[in-house]
C-alpha atoms as a PDB file:
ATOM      1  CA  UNK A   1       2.522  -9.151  23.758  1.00  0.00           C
ATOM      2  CA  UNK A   2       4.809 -10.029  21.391  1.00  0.00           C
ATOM      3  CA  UNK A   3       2.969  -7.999  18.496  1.00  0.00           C
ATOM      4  CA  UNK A   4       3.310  -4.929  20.672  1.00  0.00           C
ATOM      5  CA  UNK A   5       6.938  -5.705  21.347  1.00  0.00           C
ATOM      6  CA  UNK A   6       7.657  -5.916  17.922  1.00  0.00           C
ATOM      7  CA  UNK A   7       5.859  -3.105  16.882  1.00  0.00           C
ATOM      8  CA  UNK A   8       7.509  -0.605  19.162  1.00  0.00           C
ATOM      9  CA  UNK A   9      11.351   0.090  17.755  1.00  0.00           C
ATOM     10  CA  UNK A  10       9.429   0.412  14.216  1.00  0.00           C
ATOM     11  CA  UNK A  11       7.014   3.443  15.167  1.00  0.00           C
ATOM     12  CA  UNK A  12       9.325   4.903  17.470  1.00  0.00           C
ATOM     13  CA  UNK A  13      12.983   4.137  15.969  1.00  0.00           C
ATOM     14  CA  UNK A  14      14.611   1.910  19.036  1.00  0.00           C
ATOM     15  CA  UNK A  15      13.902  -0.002  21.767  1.00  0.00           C
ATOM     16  CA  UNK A  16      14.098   2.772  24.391  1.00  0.00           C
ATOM     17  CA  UNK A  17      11.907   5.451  22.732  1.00  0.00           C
ATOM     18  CA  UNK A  18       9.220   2.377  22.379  1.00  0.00           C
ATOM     19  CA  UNK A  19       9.743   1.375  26.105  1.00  0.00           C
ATOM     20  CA  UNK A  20       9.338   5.798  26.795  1.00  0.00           C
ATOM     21  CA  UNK A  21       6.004   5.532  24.831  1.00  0.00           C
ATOM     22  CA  UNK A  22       4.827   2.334  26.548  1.00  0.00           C
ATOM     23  CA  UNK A  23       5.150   4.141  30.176  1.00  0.00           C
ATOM     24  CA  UNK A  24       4.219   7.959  29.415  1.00  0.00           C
ATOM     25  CA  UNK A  25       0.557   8.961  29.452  1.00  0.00           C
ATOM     26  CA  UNK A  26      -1.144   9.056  26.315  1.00  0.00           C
ATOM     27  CA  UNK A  27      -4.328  10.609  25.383  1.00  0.00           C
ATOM     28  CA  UNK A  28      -5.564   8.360  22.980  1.00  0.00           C
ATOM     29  CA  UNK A  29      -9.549   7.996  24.124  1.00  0.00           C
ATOM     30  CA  UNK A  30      -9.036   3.995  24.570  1.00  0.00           C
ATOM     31  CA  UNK A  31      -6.092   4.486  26.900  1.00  0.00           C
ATOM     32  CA  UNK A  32      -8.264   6.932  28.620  1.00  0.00           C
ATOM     33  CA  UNK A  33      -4.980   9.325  30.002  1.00  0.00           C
ATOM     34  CA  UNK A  34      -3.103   6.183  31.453  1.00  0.00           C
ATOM     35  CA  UNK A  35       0.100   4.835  30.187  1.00  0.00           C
ATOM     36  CA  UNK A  36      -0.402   2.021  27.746  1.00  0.00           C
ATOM     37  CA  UNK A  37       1.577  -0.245  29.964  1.00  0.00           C
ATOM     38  CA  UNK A  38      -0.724   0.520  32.780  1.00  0.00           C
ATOM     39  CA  UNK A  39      -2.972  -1.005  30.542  1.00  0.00           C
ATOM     40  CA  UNK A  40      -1.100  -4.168  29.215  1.00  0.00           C
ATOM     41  CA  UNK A  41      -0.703  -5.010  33.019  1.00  0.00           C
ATOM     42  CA  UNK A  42      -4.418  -4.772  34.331  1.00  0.00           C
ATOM     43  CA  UNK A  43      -4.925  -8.282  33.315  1.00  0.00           C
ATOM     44  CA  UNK A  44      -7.941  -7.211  31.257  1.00  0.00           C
ATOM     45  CA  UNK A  45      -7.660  -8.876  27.825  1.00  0.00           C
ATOM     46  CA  UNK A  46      -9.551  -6.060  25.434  1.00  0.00           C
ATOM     47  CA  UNK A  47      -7.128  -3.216  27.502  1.00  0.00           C
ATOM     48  CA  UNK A  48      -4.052  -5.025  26.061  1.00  0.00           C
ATOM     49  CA  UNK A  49      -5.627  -5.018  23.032  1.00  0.00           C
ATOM     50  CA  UNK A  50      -6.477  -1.864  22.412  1.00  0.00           C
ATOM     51  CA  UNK A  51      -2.702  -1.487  23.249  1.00  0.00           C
ATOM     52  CA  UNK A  52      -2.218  -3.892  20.256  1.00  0.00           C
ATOM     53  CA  UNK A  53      -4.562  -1.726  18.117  1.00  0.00           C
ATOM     54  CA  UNK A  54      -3.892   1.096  18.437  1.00  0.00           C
ATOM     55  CA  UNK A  55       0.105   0.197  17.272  1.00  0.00           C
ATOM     56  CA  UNK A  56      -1.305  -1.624  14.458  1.00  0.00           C
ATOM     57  CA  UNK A  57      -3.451   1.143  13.167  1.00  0.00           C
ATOM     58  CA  UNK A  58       0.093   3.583  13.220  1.00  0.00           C
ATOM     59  CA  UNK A  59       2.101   0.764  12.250  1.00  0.00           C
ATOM     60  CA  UNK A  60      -0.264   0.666   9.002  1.00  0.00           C
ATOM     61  CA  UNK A  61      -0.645   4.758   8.668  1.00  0.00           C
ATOM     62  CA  UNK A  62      -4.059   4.883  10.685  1.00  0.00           C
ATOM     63  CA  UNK A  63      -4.079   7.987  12.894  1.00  0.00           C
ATOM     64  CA  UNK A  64      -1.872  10.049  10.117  1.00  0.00           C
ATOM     65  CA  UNK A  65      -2.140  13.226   8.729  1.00  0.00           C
ATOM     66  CA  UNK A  66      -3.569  13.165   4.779  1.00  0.00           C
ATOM     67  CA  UNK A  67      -1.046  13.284   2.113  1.00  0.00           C
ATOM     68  CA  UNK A  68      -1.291  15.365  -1.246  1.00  0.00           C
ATOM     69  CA  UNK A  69      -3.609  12.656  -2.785  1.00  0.00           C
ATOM     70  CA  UNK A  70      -5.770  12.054   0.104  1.00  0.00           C
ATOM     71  CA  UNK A  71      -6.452  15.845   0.769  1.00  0.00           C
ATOM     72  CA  UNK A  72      -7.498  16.204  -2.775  1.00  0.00           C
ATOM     73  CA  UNK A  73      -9.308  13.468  -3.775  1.00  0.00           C
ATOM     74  CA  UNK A  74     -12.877  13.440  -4.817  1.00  0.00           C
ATOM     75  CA  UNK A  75     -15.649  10.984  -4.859  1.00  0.00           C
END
């Protein structure tokens, strides 16, 4: 819980945008079209942490569109 609360004002700038995103439906395939707090309070432990996840993944740049380097890089 208090990973997600942390992680909130930094993706989405303050407090209330984060609290917005927490209760507005997402389509994200693990929160299925439900609000992620729907999900944080179905007392189902993997649900909250898919929450948890999923922020860490954006927090980190998962999720992101390629940059220059990325779009033209070669194996």
């Amino acid at each position: 819980m208090l990973g997600i609360y942390r992680s909130l004002p930094l993706l989405e700038g303050t407090d209330g945008e984060g609290l917005k995103w927490l209760r507005g439906i997402n389509r994200y395939n693990a929160f299925n079209g439900k609000a992620p707090m729907e999900l944080m309070l179905s007392g189902f432990e993997p649900e909250l942490m898919d929450v948890r996840g999923y922020l860490l993944a954006k927090e980190y740049g998962g999720g992101t569109a390629p940059n220059e380097v990325d779009r033209n890089f070669k194996s």
